[in-house]
Protein backbone atom coordinates (compact mmCIF):
# COMPACT_ATOMS: atom_id res chain seq x y z
CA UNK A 1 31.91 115.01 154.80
CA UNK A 2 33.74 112.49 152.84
CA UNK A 3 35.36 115.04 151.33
CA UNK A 4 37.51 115.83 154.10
CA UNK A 5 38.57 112.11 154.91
CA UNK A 6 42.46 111.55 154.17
CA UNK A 7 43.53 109.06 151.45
CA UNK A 8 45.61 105.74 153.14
CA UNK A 9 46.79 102.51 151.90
CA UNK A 10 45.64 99.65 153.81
CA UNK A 11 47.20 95.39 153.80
CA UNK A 12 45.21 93.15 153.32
CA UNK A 13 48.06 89.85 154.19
CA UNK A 14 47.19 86.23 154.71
CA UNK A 15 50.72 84.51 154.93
CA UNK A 16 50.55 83.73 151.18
CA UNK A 17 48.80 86.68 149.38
CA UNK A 18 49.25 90.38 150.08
CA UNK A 19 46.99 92.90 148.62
CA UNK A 20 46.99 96.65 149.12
CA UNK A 21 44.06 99.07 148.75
CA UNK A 22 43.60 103.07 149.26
CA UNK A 23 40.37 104.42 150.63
CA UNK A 24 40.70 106.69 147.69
CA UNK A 25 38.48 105.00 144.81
CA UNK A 26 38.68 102.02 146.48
CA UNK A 27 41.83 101.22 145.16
CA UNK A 28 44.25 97.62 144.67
CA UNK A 29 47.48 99.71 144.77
CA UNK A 30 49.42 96.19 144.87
CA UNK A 31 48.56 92.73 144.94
CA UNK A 32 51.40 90.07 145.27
CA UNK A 33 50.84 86.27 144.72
CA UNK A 34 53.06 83.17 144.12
CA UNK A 35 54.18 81.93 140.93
CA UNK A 36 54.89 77.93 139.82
CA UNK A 37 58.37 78.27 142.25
CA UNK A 38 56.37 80.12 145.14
CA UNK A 39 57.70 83.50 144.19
CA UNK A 40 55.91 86.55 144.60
CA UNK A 41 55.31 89.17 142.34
CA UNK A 42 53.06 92.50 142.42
CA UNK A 43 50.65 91.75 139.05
CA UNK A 44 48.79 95.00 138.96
CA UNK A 45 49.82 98.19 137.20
CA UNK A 46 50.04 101.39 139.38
CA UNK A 47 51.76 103.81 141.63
CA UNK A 48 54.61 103.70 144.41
CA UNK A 49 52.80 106.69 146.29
CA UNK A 50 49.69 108.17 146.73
CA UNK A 51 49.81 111.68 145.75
CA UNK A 52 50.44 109.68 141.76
CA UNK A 53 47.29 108.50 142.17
CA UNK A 54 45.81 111.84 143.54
CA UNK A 55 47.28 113.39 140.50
CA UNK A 56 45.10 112.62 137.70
CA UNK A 57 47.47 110.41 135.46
CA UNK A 58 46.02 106.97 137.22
CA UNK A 59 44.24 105.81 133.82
CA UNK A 60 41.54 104.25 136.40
CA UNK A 61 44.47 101.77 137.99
CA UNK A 62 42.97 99.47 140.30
CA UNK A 63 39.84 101.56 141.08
CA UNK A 64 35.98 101.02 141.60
CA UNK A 65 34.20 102.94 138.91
CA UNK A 66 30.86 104.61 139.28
CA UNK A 67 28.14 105.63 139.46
CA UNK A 68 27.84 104.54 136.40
CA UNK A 69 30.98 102.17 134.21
CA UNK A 70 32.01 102.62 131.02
CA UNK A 71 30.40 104.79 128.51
CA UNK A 72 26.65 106.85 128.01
CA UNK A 73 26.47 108.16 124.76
CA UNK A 74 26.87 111.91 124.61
CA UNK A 75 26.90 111.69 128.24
CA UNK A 76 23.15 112.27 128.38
CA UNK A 77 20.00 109.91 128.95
CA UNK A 78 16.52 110.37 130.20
CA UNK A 79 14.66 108.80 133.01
CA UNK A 80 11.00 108.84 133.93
CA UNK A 81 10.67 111.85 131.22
CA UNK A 82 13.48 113.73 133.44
CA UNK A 83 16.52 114.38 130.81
CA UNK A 84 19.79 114.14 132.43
CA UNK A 85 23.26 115.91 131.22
CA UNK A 86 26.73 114.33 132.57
CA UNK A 87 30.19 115.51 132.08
CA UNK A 88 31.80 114.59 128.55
CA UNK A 89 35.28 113.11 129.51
CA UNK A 90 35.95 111.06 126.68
CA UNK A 91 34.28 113.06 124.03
CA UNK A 92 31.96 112.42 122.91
CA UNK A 93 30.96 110.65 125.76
CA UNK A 94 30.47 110.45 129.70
CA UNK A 95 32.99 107.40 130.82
CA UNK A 96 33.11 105.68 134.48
CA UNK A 97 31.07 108.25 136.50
CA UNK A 98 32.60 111.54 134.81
CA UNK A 99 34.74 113.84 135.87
CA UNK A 100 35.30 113.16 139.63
CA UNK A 101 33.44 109.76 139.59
CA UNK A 102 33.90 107.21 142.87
CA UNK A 103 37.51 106.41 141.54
CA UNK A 104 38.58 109.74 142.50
CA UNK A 105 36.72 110.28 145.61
CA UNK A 106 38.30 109.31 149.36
CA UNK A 107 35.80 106.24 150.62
CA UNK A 108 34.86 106.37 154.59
CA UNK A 109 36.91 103.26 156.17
CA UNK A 110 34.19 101.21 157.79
CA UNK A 111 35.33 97.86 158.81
CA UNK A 112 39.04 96.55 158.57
CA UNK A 113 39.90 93.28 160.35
CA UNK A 114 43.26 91.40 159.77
CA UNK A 115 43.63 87.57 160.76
CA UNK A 116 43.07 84.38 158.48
CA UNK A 117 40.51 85.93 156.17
CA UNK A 118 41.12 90.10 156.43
CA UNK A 119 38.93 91.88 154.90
CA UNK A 120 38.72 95.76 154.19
CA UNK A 121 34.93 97.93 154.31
CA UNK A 122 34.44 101.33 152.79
CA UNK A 123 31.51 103.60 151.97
CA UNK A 124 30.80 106.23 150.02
CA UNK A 125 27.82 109.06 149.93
CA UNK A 126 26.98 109.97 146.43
CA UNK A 127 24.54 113.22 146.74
CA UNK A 128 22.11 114.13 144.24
CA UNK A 129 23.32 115.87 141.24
CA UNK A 130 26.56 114.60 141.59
CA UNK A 131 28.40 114.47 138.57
CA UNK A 132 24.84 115.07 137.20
CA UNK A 133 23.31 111.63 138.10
CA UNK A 134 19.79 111.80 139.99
CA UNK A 135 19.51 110.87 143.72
CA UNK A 136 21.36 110.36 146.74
CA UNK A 137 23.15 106.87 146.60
CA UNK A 138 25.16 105.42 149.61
CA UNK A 139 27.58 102.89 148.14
CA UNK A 140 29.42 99.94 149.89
CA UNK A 141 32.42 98.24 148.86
CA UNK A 142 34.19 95.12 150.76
CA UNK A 143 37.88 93.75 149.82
CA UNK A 144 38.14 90.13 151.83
CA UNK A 145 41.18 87.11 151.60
CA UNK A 146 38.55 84.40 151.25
CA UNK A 147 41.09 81.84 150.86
CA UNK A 148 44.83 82.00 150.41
CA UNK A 149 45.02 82.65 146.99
CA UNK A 150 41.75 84.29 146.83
CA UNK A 151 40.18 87.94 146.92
CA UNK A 152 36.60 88.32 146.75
CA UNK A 153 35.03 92.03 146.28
CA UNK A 154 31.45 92.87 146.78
CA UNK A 155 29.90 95.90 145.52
CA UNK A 156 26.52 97.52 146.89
CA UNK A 157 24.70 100.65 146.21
CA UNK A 158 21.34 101.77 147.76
CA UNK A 159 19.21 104.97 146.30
CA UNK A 160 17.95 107.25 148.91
CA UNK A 161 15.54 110.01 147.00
CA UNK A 162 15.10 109.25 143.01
CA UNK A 163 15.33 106.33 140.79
CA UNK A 164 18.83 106.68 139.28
CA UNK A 165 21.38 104.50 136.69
CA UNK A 166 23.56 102.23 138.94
CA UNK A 167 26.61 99.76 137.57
CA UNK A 168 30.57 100.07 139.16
CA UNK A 169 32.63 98.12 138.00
CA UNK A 170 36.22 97.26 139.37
CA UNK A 171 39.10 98.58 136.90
CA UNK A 172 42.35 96.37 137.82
CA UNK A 173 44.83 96.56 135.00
CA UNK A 174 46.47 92.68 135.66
CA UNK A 175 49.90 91.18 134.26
CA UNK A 176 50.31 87.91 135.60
CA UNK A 177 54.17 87.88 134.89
CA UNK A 178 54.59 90.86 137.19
CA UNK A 179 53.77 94.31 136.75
CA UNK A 180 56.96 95.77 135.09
CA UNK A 181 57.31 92.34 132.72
CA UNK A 182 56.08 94.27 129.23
CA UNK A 183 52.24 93.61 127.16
CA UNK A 184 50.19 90.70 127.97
CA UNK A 185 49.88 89.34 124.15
CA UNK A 186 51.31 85.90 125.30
CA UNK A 187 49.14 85.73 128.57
CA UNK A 188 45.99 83.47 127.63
CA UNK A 189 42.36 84.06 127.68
CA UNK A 190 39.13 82.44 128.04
CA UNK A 191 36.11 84.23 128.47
CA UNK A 192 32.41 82.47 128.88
CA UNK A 193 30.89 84.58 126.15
CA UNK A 194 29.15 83.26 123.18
CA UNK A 195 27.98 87.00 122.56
CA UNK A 196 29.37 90.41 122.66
CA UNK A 197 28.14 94.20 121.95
CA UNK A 198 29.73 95.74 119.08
CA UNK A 199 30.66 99.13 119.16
CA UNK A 200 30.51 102.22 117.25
CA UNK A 201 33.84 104.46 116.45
CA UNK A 202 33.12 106.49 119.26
CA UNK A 203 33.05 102.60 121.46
CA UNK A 204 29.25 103.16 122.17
CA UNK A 205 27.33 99.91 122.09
CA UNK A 206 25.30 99.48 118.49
CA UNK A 207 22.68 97.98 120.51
CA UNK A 208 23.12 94.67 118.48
CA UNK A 209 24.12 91.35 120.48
CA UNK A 210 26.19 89.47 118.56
CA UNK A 211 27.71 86.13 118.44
CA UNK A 212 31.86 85.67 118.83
CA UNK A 213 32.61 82.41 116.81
CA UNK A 214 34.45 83.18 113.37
CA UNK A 215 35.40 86.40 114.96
CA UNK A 216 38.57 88.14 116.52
CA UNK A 217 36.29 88.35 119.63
CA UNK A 218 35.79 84.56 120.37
CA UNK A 219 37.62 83.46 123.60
CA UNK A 220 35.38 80.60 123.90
CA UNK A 221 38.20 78.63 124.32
CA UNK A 222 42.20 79.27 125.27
CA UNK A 223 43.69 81.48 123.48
CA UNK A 224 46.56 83.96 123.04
CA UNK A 225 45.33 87.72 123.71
CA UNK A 226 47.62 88.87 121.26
CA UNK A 227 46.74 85.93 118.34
CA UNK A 228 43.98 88.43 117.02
CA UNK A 229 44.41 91.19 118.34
CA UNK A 230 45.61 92.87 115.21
CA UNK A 231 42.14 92.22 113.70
CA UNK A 232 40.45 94.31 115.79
CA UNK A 233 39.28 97.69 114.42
CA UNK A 234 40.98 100.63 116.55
CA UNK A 235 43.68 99.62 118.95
CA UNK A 236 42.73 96.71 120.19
CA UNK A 237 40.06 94.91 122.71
CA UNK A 238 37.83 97.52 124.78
CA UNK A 239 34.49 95.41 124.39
CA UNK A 240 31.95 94.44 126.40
CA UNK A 241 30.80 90.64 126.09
CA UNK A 242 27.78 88.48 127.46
CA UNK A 243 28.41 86.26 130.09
CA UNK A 244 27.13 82.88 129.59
CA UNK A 245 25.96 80.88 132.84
CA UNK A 246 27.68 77.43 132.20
CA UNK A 247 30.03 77.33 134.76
CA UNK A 248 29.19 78.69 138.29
CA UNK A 249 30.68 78.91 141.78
CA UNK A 250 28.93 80.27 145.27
CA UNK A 251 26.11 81.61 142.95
CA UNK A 252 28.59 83.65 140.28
CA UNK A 253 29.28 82.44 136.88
CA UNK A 254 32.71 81.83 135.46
CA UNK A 255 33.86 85.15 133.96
CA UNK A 256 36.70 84.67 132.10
CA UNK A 257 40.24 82.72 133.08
CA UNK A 258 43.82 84.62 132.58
CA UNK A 259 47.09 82.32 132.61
CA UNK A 260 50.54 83.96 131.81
CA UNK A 261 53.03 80.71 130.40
CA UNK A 262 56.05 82.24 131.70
CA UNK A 263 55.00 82.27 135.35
CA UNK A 264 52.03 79.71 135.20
CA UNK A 265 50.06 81.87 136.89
CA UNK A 266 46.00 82.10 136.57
CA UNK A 267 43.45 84.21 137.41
CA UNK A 268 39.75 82.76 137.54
CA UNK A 269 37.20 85.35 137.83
CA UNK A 270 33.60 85.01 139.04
CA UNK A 271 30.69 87.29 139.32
CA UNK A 272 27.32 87.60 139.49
CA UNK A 273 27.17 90.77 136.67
CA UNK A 274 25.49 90.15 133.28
CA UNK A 275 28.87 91.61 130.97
CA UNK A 276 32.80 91.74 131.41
CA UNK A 277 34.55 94.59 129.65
CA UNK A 278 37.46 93.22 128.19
CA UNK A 279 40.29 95.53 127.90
CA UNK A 280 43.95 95.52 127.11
CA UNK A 281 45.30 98.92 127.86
CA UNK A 282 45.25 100.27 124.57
CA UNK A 283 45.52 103.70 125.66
CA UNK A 284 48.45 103.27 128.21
CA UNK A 285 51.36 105.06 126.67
CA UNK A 286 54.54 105.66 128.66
CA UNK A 287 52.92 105.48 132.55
CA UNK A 288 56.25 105.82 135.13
CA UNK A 289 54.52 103.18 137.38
CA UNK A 290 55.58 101.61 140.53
CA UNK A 291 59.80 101.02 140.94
CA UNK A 292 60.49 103.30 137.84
CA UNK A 293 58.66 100.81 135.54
CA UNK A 294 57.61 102.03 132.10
CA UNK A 295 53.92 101.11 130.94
CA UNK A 296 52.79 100.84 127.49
CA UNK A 297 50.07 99.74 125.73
CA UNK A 298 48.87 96.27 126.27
CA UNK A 299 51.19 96.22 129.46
CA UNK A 300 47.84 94.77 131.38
CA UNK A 301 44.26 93.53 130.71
CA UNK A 302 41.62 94.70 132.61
CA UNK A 303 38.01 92.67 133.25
CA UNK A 304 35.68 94.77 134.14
CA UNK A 305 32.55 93.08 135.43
CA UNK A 306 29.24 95.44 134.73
CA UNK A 307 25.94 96.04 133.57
CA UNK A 308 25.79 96.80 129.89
CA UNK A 309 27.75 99.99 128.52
CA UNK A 310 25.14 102.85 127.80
CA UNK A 311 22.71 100.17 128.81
CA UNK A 312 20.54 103.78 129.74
CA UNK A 313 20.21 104.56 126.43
CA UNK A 314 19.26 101.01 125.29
CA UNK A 315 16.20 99.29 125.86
CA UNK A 316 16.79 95.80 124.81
CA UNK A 317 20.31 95.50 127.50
CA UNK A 318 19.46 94.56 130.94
CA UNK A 319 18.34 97.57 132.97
CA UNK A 320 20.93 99.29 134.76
CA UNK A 321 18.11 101.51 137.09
CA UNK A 322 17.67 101.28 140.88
CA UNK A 323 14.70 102.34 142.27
CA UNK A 324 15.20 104.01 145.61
CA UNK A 325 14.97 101.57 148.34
CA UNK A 326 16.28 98.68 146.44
CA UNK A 327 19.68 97.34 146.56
CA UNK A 328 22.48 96.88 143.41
CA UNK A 329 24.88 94.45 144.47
CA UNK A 330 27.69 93.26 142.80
CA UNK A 331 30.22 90.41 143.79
CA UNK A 332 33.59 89.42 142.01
CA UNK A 333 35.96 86.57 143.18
CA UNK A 334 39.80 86.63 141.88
CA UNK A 335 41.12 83.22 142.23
CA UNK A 336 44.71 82.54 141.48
CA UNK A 337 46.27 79.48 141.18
CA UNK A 338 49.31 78.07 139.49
CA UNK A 339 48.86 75.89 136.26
CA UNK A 340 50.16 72.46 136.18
């Protein structure tokens, strides 16, 4: 039983990027790359030790999310005239899998190779019923150094018994200028999104598609995360937008592009998913993190590749349901580099 594996960290190390990941949720624990001077620096939020992790208080640092991302409204849905009840976590919805979804589950360790491209494999057996979802679903996910300033992370999920809702997403809250270096309102952003979901109070999608420009949300081009922040209803961004397809790379579409001025650091991200929650920690408050470090809100942004939130509920997103048999797949690239 998975249940009875025991949670480890595990390096991923290719001379000139280090990354660290827990079989428990699949988890970056650490990921250090160079700056403009070739100086390293951990840019992910989290823990010094495991057992913080284990202990509830992780605010989904650095783990896969599933079986389902982000929100269902009312944590409830119905497939194939079957009506399905999930835990309400984040009332008054179900978020990222519910209670005990594959962020807080220990992964089997099925492949780890170190070398010039080390890479990290680890699987997971979702039963039926679990968290109330329909169907046995055996889930894959693989961690590999592509390049030296590269991590690429693909995602795949098969049903066994019943057609059930499938989308993880990856939940890495980043701060280019270090972990422990304060918000991210003067990091940069640019996402390839012409469109984006609005949201209700309760952050459920409307079920409109919207476009960006003369909005707070447009990040068609550069900008500051924090220059509009402030015009944002609630407490900032925690919105789900459309990826365009004008830019691609080994069959994934640009994402979005991250650059922090003091460091010159960048992260490009790729992926072949049809949304990117954009998120910038607006419920982190006071988080002892790694080295005594103190996070607050907006101390990292997270980009969380998916399938449409509540996209269950709403008939006009792209369909989130696997039918048992096929395959989801899912396939990010983080690509840092240094800006000249």
């Amino acid at each position: 039983m998975a249940e009875q594996l025991k949670p480890e960290i595990f390096e991923l190390n290719n001379g000139t990027m280090r990354v660290k990941v827990t079989n428990y949720g699949c988890t970056i624990t650490s990921l250090l790359v160079p700056d403009k001077y070739g100086n390293l620096a951990d840019v992910v939020l989290g823990f010094d030790s495991l057992e913080a992790y284990l202990g509830g208080n992780a605010r989904y640092f650095g783990c896969i999310v599933g079986r389902v991302a982000n929100r269902i409204k009312d944590g409830k849905f119905s497939l194939n005239g079957v009506q399905y009840s999930l835990p309400v976590n984040n009332h008054p919805n179900s978020l990222h899998g519910g209670n005990k979804g594959f962020d807080k589950v220990v992964w089997e360790v099925i492949d780890y190779k170190e070398g010039e491209n080390p890479a990290i494999s680890f699987r997971y057996h979702c039963h039926d019923g679990e968290e109330g979802y329909p169907g046995d679903v055996i889930a894959t996910a693989t961690y590999t150094l592509t390049s030296s300033t590269t991590l690429r992370l693909d995602m795949e999920a098969v049903p066994h018994s019943k057609p059930t809702p499938i989308s993880l997403a990856q939940h890495t809250y980043w701060n280019l200028a270090g972990h422990n270096s304060g918000d991210v309102l003067e990091h940069t952003a640019q996402i390839w999104a012409s469109h984006y979901t609005p949201v209700d109070h309760t952050s459920i999608p409307t079920g409109e598609i919207l476009p960006v420009k003369d909005t707070p949300f447009d990040f068609t081009t550069e900008k500051k995360i924090g220059a509009s922040i402030s015009e944002v209803p609630g407490l900032g961004y925690d919105h789900n937008y459309v990826l365009d397809s004008k830019e691609e790379k080994l069959g994934l579409k640009h994402a979005a592009k991250i650059k922090d001025p003091s460091s010159s650091r960048v992260l490009d991200l790729w992926t072949d998913a049809p949304g990117v929650q954009f998120y910038t920690a607006n419920y982190v408050n006071g988080v002892t993190g790694k080295a005594g470090a103190v996070y607050e809100k907006h101390s990292g942004v997270c980009l969380e590749t998916q399938g449409f939130p509540d996209a269950i509920n709403q008939p006009n997103f792209p369909s989130v349901v696997v039918q048992p048999g096929e395959k989801y797949s899912h396939t990010m690239l983080f690509e840092f580099s240094v800006a000249v």
